[in-house]
C-alpha atoms as a PDB file:
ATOM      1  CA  UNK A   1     129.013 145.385 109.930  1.00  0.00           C
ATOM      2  CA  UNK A   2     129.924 148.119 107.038  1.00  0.00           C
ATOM      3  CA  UNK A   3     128.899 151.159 107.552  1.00  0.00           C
ATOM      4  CA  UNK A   4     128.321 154.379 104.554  1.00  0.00           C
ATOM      5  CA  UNK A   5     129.889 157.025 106.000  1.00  0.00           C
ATOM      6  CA  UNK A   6     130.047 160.254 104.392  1.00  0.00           C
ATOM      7  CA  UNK A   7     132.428 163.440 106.010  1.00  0.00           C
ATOM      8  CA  UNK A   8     132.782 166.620 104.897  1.00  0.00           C
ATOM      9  CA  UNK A   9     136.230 168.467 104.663  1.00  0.00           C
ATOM     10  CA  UNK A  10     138.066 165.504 104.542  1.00  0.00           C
ATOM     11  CA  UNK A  11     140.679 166.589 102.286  1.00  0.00           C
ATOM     12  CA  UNK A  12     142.687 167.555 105.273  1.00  0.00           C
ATOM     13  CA  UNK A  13     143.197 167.437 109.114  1.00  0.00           C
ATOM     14  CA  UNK A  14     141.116 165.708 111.487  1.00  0.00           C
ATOM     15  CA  UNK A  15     138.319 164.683 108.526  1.00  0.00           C
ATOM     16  CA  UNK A  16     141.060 162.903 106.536  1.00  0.00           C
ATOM     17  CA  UNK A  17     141.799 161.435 109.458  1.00  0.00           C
ATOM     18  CA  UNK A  18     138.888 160.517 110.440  1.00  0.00           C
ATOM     19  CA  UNK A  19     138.027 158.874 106.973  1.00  0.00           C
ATOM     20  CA  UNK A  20     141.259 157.116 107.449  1.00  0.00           C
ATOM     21  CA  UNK A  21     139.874 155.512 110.102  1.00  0.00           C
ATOM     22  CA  UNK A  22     136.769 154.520 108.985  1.00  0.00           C
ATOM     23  CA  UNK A  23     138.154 153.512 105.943  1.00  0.00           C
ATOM     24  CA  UNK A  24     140.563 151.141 107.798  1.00  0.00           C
ATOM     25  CA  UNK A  25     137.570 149.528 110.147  1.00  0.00           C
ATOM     26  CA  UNK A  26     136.204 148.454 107.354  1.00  0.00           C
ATOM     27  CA  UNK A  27     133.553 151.308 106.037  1.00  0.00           C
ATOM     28  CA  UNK A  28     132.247 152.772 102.844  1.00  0.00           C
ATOM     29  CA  UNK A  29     133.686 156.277 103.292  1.00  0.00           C
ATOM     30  CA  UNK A  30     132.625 159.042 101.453  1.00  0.00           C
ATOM     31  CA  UNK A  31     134.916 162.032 101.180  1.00  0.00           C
ATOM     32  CA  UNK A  32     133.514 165.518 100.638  1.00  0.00           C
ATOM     33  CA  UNK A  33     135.554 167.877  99.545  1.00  0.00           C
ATOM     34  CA  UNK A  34     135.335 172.000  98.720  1.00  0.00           C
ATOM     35  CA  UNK A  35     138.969 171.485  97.245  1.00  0.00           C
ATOM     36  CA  UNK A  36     141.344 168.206  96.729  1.00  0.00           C
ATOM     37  CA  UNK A  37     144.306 170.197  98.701  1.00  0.00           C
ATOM     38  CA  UNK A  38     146.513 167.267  99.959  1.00  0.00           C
ATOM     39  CA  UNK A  39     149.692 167.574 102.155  1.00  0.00           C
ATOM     40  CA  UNK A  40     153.100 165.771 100.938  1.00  0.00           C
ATOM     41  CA  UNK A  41     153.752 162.665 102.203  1.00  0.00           C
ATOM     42  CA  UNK A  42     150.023 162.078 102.612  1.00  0.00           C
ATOM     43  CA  UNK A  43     148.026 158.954 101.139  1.00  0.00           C
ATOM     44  CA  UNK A  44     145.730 160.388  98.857  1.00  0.00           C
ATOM     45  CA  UNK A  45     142.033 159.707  99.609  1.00  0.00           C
ATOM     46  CA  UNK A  46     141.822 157.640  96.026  1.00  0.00           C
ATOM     47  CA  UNK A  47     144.554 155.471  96.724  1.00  0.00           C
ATOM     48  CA  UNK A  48     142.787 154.062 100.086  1.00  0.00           C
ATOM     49  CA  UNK A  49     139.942 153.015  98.001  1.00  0.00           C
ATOM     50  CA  UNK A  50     137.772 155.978  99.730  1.00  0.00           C
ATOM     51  CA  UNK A  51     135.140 157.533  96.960  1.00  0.00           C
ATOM     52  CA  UNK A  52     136.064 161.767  96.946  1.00  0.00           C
ATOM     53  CA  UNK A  53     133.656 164.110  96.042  1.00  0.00           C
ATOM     54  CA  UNK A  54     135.425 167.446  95.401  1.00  0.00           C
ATOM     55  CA  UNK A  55     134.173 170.771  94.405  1.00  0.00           C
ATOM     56  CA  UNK A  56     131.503 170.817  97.298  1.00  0.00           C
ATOM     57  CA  UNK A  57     131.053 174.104  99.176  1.00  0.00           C
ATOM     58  CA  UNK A  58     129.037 173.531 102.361  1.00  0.00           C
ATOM     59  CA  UNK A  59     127.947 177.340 102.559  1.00  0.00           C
ATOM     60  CA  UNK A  60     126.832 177.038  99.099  1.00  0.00           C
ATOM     61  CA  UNK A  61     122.917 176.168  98.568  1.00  0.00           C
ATOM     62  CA  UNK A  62     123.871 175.040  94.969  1.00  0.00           C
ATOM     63  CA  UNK A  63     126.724 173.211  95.802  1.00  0.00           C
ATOM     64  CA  UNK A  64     124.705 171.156  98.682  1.00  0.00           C
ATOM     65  CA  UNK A  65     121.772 170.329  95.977  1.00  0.00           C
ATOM     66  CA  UNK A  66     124.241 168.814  93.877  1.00  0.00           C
ATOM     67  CA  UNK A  67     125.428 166.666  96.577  1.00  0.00           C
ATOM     68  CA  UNK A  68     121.975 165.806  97.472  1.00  0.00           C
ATOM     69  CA  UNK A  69     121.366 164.722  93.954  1.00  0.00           C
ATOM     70  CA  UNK A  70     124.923 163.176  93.707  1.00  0.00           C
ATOM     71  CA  UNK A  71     123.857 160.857  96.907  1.00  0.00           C
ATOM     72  CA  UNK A  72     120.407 159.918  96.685  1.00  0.00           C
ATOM     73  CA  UNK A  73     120.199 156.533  96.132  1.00  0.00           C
ATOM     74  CA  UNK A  74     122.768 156.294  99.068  1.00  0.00           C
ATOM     75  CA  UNK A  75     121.935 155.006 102.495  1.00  0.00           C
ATOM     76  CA  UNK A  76     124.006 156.834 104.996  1.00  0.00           C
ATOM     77  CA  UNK A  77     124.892 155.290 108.059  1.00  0.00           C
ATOM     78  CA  UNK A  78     126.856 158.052 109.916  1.00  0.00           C
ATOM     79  CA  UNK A  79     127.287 162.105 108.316  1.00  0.00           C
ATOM     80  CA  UNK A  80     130.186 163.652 110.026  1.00  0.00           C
ATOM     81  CA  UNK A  81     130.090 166.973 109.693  1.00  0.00           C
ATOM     82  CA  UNK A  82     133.387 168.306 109.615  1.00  0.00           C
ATOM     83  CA  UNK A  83     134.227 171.268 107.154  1.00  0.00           C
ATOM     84  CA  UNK A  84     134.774 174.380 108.875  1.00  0.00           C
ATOM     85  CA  UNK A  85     137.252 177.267 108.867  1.00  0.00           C
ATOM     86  CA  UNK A  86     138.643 179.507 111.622  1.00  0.00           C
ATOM     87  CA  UNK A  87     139.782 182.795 111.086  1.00  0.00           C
ATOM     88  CA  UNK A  88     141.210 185.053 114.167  1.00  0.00           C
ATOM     89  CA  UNK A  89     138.986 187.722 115.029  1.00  0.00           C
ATOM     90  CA  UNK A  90     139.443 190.306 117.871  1.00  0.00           C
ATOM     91  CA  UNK A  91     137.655 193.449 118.630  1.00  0.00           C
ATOM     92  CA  UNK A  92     140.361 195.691 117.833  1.00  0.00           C
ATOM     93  CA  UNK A  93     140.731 193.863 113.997  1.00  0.00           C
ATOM     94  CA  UNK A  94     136.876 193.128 113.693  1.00  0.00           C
ATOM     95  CA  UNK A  95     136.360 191.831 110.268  1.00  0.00           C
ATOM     96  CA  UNK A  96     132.523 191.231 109.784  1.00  0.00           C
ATOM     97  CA  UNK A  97     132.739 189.805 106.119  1.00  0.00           C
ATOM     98  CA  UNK A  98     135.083 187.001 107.633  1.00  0.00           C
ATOM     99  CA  UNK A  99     132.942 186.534 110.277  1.00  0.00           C
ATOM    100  CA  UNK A 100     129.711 186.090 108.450  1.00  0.00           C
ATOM    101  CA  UNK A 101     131.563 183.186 106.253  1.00  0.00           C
ATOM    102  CA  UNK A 102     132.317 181.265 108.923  1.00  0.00           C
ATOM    103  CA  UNK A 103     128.712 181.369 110.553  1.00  0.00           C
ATOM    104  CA  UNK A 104     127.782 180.313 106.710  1.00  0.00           C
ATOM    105  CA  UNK A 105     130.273 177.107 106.573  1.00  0.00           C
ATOM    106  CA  UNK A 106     130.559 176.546 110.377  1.00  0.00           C
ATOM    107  CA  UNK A 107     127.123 176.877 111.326  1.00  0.00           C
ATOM    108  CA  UNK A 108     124.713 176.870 108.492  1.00  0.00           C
ATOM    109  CA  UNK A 109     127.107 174.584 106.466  1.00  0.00           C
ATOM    110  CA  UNK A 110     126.184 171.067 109.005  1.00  0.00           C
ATOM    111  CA  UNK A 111     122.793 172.274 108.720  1.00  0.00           C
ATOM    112  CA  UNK A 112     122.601 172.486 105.047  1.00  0.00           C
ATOM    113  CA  UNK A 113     124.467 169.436 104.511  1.00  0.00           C
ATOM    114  CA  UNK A 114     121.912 167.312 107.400  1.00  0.00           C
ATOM    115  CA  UNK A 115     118.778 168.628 105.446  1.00  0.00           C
ATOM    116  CA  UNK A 116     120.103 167.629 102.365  1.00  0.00           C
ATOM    117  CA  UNK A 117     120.628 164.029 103.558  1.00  0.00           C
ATOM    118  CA  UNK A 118     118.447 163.329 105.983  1.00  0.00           C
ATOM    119  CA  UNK A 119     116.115 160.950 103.932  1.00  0.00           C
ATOM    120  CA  UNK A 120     119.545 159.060 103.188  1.00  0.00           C
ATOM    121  CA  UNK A 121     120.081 158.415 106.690  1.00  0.00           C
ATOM    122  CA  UNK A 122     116.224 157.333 107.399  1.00  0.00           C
ATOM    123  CA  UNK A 123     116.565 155.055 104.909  1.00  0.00           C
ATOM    124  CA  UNK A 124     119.573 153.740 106.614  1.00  0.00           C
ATOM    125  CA  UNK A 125     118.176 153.555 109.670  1.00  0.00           C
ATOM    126  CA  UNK A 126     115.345 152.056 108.176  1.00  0.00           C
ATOM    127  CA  UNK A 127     112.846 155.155 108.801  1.00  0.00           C
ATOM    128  CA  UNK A 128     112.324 155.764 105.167  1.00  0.00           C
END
């Protein structure tokens, strides 16, 4: 059974993997992107027949509304949140304007996003 799954930052790494994967089992994937970065050599998302949404910022409110409205009269099945960033922080190079944008992408950002859609996924699950 097809599934709508939607993933966020899955221009690259294990979220363009991941929507690989899907993609090849047989899914609806939905690929949500801040920027369309790609790596050489690398199947772009398009050409797999996976639908890309680029230009979404998980840490911005404004950026998550328009996804909301871009999405809502889709059922999601499965939301993988996967957009994050990692920056190396130590106590002796503390850098507390890095630090606060990853707690807004890493942590906030899945929140955001799972607020945003969670009447897609009731209605997926049949909740709605």
């Amino acid at each position: 059974m097809s599934q709508t799954i939607v993933i966020t930052g899955a221009n690259r790494g294990i979220g363009y993997h991941m929507a690989r994967l899907w993609k090849e089992r047989g899914n609806q994937v939905i690929a949500v992107c801040r920027s369309p970065a790609t790596q050489e050599g690398r199947e772009d998302l398009h050409d797999l027949g996976i639908r890309v949404l680029e230009g979404y910022d998980v840490s911005k409110d404004q950026d998550v509304a328009a996804l909301k409205k871009e999405l809502a009269d889709t059922p999601v099945d499965v939301l993988y949140n996967n957009a994050g960033m990692m920056e190396n922080e130590t106590l002796d190079d503390l850098n507390l304007d890095t630090m606060r944008q990853q707690f807004e992408v890493n942590t906030l950002g899945p929140l955001r996003v799972t607020h945003a859609l969670l009447d897609n996924m009731r209605e997926a699950a049949g909740w709605a």
